[in-house]
N, C-alpha and C. Protein backbone atom coordinates (compact mmCIF):
# COMPACT_ATOMS: atom_id res chain seq x y z
N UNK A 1 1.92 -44.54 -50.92
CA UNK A 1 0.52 -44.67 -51.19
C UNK A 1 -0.01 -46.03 -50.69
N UNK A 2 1.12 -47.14 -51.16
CA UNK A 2 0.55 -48.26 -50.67
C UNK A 2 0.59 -48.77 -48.34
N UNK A 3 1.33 -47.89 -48.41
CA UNK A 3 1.52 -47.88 -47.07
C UNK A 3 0.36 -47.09 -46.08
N UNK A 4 -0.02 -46.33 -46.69
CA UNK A 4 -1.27 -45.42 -46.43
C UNK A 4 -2.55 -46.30 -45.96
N UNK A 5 -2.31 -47.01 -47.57
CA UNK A 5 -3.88 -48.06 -47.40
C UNK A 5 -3.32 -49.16 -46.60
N UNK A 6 -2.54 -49.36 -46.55
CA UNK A 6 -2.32 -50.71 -45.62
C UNK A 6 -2.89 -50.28 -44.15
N UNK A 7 -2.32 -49.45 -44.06
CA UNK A 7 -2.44 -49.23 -42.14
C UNK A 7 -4.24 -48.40 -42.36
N UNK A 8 -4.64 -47.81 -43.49
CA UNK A 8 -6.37 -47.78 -43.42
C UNK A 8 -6.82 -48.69 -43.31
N UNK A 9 -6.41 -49.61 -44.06
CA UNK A 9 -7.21 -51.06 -44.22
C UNK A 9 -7.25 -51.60 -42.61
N UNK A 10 -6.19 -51.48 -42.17
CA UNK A 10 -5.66 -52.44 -40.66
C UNK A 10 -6.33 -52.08 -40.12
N UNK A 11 -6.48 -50.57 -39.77
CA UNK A 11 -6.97 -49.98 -38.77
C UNK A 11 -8.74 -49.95 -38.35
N UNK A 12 -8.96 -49.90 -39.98
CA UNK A 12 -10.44 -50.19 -40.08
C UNK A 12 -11.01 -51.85 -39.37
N UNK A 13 -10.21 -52.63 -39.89
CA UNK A 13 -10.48 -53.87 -38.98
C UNK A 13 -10.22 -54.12 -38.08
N UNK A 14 -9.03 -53.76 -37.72
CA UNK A 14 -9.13 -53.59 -36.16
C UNK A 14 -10.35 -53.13 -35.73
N UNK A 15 -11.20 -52.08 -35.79
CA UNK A 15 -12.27 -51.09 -35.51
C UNK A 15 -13.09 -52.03 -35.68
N UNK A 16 -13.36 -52.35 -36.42
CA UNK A 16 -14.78 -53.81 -36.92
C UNK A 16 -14.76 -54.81 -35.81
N UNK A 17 -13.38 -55.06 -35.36
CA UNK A 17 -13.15 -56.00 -34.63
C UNK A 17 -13.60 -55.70 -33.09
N UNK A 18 -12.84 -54.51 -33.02
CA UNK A 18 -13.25 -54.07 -31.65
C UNK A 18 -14.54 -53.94 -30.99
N UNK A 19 -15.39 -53.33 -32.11
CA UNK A 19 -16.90 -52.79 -31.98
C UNK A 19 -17.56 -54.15 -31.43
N UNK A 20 -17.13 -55.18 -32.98
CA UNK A 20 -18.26 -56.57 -32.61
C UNK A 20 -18.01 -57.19 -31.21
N UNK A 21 -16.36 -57.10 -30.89
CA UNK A 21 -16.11 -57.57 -29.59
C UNK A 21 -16.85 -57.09 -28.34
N UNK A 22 -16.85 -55.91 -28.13
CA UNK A 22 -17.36 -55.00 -26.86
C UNK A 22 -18.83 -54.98 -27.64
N UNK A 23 -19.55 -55.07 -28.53
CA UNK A 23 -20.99 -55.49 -28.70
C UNK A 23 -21.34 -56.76 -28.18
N UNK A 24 -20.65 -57.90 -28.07
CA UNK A 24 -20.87 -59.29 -27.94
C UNK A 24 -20.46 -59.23 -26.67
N UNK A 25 -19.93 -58.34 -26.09
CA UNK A 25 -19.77 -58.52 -24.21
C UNK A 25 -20.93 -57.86 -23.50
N UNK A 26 -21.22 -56.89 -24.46
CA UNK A 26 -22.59 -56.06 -23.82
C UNK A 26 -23.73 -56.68 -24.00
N UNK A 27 -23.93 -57.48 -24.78
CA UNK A 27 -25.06 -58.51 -25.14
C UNK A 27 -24.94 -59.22 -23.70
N UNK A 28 -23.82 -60.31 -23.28
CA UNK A 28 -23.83 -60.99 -22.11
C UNK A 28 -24.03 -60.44 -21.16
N UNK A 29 -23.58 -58.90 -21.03
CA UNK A 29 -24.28 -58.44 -19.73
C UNK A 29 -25.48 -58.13 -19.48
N UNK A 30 -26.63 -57.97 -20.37
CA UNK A 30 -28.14 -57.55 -20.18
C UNK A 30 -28.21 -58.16 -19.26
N UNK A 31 -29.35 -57.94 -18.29
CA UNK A 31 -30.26 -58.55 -17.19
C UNK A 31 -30.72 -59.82 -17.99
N UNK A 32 -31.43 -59.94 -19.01
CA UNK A 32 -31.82 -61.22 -19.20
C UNK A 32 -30.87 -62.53 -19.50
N UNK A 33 -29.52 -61.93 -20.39
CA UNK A 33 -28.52 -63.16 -20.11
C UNK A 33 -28.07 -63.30 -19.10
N UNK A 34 -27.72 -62.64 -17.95
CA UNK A 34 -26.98 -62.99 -17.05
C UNK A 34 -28.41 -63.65 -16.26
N UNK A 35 -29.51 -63.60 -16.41
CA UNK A 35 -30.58 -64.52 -15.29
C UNK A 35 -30.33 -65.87 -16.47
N UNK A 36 -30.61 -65.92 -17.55
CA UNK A 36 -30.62 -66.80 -18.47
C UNK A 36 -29.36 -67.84 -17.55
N UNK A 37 -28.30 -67.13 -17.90
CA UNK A 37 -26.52 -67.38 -17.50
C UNK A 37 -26.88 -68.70 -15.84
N UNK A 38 -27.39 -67.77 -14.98
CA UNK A 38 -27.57 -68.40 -13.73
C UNK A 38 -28.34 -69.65 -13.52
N UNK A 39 -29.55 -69.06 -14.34
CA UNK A 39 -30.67 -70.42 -14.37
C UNK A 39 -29.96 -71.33 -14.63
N UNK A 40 -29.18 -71.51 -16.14
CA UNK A 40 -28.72 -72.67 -16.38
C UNK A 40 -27.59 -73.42 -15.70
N UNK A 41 -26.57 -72.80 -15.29
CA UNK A 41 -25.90 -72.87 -13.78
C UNK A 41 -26.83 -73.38 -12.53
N UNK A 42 -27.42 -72.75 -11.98
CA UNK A 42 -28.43 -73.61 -11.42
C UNK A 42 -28.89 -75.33 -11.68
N UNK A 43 -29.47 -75.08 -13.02
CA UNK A 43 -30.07 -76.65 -13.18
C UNK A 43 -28.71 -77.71 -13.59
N UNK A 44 -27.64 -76.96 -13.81
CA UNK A 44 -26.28 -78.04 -13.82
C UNK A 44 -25.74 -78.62 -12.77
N UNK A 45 -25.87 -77.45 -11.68
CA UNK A 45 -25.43 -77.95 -10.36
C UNK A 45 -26.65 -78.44 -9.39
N UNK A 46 -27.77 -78.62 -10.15
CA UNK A 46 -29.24 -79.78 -9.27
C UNK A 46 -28.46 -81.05 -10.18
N UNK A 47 -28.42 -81.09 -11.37
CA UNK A 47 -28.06 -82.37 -11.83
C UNK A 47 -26.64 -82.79 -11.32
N UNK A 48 -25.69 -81.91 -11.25
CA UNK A 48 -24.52 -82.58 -10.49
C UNK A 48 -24.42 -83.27 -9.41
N UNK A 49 -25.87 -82.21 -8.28
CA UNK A 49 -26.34 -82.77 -6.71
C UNK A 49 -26.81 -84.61 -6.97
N UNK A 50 -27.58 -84.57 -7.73
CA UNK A 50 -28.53 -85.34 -8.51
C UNK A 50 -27.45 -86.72 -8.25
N UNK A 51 -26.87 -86.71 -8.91
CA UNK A 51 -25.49 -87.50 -9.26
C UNK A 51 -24.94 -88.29 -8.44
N UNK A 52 -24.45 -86.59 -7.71
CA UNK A 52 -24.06 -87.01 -6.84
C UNK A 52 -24.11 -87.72 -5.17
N UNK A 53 -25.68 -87.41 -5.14
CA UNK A 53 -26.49 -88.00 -4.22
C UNK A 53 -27.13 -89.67 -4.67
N UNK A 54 -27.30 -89.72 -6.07
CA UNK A 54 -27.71 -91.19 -6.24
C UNK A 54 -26.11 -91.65 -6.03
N UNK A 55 -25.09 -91.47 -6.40
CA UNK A 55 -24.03 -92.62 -6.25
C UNK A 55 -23.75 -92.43 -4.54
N UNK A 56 -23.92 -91.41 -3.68
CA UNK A 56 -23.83 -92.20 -2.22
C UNK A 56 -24.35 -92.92 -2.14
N UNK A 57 -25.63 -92.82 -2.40
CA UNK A 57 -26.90 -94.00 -2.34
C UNK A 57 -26.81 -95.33 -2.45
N UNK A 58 -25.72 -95.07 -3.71
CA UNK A 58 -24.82 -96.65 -4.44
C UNK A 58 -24.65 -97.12 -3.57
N UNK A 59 -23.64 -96.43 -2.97
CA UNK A 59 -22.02 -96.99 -2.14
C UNK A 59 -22.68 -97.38 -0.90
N UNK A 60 -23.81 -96.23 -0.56
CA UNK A 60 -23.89 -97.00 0.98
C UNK A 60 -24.77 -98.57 0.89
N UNK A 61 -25.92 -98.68 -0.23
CA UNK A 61 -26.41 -99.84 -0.47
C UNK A 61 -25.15 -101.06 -0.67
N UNK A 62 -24.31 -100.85 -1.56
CA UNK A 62 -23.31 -101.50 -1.48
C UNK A 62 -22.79 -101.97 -0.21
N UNK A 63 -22.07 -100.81 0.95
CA UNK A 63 -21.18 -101.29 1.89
C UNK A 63 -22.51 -102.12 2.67
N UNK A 64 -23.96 -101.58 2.81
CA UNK A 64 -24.45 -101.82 3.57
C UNK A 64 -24.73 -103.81 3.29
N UNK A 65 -25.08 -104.08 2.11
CA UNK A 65 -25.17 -105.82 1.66
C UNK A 65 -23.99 -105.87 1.82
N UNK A 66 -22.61 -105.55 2.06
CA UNK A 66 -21.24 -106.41 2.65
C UNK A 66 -21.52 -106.37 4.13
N UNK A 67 -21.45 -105.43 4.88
CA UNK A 67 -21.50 -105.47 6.05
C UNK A 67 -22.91 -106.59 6.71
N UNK A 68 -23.91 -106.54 5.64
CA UNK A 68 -24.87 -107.99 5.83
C UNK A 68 -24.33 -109.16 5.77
N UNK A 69 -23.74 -109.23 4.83
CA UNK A 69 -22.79 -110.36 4.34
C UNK A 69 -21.74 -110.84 5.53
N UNK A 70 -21.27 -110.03 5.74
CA UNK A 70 -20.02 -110.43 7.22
C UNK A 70 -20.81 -110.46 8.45
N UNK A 71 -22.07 -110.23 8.69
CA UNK A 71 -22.89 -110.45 9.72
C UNK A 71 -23.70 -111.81 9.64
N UNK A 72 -23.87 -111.89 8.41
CA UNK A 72 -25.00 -113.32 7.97
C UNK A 72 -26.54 -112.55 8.59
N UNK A 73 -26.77 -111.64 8.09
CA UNK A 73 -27.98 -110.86 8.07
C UNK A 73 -28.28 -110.97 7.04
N UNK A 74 -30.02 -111.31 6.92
CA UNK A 74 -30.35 -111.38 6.10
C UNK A 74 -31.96 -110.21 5.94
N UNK A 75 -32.15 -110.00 4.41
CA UNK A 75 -32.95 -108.84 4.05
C UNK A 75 -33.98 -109.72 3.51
N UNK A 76 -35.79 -109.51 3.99
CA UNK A 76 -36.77 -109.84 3.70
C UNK A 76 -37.07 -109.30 2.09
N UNK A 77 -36.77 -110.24 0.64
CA UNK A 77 -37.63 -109.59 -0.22
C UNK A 77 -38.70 -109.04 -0.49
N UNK A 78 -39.48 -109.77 0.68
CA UNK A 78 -40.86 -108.63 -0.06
C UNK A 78 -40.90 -107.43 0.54
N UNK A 79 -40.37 -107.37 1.39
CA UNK A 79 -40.24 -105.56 2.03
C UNK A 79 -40.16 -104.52 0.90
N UNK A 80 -40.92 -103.87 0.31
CA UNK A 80 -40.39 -102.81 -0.46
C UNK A 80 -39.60 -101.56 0.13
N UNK A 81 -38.99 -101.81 1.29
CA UNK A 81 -38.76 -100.35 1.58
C UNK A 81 -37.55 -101.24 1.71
N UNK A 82 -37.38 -102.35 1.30
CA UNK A 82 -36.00 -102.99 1.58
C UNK A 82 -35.31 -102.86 -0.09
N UNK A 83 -35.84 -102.68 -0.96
CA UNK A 83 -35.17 -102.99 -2.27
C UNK A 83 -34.00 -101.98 -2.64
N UNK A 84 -33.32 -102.31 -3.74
CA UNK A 84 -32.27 -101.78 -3.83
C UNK A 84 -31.84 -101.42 -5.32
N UNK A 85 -33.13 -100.63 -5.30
CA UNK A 85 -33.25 -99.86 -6.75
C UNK A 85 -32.50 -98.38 -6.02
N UNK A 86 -31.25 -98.28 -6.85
CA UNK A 86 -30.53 -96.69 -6.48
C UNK A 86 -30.66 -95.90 -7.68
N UNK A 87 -31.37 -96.26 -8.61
CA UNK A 87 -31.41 -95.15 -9.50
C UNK A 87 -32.46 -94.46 -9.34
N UNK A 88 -33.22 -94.10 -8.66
CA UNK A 88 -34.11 -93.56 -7.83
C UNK A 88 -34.12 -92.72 -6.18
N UNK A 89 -34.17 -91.52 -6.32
CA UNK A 89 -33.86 -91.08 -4.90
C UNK A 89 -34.95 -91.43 -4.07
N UNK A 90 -34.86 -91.58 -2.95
CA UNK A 90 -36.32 -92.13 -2.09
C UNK A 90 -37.38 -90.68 -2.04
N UNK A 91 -38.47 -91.20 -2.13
CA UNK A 91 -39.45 -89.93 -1.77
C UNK A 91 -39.38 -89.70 -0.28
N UNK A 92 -40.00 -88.38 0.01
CA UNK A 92 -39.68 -87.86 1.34
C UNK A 92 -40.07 -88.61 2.25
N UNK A 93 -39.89 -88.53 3.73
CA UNK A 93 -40.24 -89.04 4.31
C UNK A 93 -41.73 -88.83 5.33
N UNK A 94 -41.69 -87.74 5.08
CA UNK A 94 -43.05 -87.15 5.48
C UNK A 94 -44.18 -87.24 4.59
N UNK A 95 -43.78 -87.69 3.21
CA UNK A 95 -45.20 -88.53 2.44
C UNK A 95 -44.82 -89.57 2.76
N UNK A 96 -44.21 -90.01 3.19
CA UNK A 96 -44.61 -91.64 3.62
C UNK A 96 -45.15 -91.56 5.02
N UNK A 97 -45.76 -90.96 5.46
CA UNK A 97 -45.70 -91.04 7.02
C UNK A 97 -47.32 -90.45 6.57
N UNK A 98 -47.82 -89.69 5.82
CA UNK A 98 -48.88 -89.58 5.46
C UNK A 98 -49.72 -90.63 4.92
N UNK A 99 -48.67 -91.15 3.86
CA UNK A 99 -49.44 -92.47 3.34
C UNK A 99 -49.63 -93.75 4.38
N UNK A 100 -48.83 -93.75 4.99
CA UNK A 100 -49.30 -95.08 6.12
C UNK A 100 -50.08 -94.61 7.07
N UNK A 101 -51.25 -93.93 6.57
CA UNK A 101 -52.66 -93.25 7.21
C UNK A 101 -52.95 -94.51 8.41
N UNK A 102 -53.05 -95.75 7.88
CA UNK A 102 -53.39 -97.21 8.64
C UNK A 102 -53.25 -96.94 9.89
N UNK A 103 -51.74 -96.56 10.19
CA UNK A 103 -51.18 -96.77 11.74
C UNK A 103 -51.70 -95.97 12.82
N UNK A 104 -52.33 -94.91 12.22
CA UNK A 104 -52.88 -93.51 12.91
C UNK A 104 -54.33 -94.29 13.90
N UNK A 105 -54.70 -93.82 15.06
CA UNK A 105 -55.76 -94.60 15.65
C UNK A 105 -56.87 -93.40 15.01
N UNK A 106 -58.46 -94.15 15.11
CA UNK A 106 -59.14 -93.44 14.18
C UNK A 106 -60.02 -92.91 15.29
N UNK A 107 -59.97 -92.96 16.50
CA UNK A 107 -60.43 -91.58 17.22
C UNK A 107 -59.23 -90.26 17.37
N UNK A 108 -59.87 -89.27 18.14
CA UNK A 108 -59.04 -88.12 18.69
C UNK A 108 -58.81 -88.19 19.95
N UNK A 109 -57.87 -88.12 20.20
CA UNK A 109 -57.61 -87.62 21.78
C UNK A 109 -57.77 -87.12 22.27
N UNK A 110 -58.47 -86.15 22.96
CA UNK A 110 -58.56 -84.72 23.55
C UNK A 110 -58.30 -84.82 24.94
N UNK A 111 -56.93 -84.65 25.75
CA UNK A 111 -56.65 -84.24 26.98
C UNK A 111 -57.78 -83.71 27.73
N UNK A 112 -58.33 -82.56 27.28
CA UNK A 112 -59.48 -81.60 27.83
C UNK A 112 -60.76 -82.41 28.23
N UNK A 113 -60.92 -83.51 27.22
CA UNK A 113 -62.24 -84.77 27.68
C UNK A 113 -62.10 -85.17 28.81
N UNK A 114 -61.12 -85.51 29.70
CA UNK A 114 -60.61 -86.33 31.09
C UNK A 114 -60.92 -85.25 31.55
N UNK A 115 -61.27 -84.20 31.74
CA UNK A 115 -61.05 -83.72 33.20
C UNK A 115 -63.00 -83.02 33.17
């Protein structure tokens, strides 16, 4: 009798067990966890890029003031495009090429005018 209920008892939890298991795998597969799943994968590996693009940044600012150093080159402080803030990635370079509007001559050219 007592052997009866033992292996009911077992078997039933086992069963409890199984269900919640293969319920909690079918949950992870919906469409929305697995986009959920990716997104956040995604923004781990921008912050890893992240990372890992400011510390080249380091190293080359680094080798680059030694290799000044063994040249006796020297870097103008007030240059801001000379500073050597690396915790910051540089903005693009095509807004900067916008913003130095200055350099642009303030007529047009038109080839087609000459002739």
């Amino acid at each position: 009798m007592f052997r009866r209920t033992f292996w009911f008892t077992a078997g039933a939890a086992a069963g409890v067990w199984a269900t919640t298991k293969v319920n909690r795998k079918l949950r992870q597969l919906t469409p929305e966890s697995l986009a959920a799943q990716a997104a956040d994968k995604a923004v781990e590996a921008g912050h890893r890029l992240k990372e890992f693009a400011l510390d080249v940044r380091a190293g080359m600012s680094q080798r680059e003031d030694e290799l000044n150093d063994a040249l006796g080159l020297t870097q103008d402080p007030q240059d801001p495009a000379l500073t050597d803030d690396v915790r910051v990635l540089p903005a693009p370079r095509r807004l900067r090429a916008i913003q130095n509007d200055h350099t642009r001559p303030k007529f047009s050219y038109n080839r087609n005018e000459d002739h």
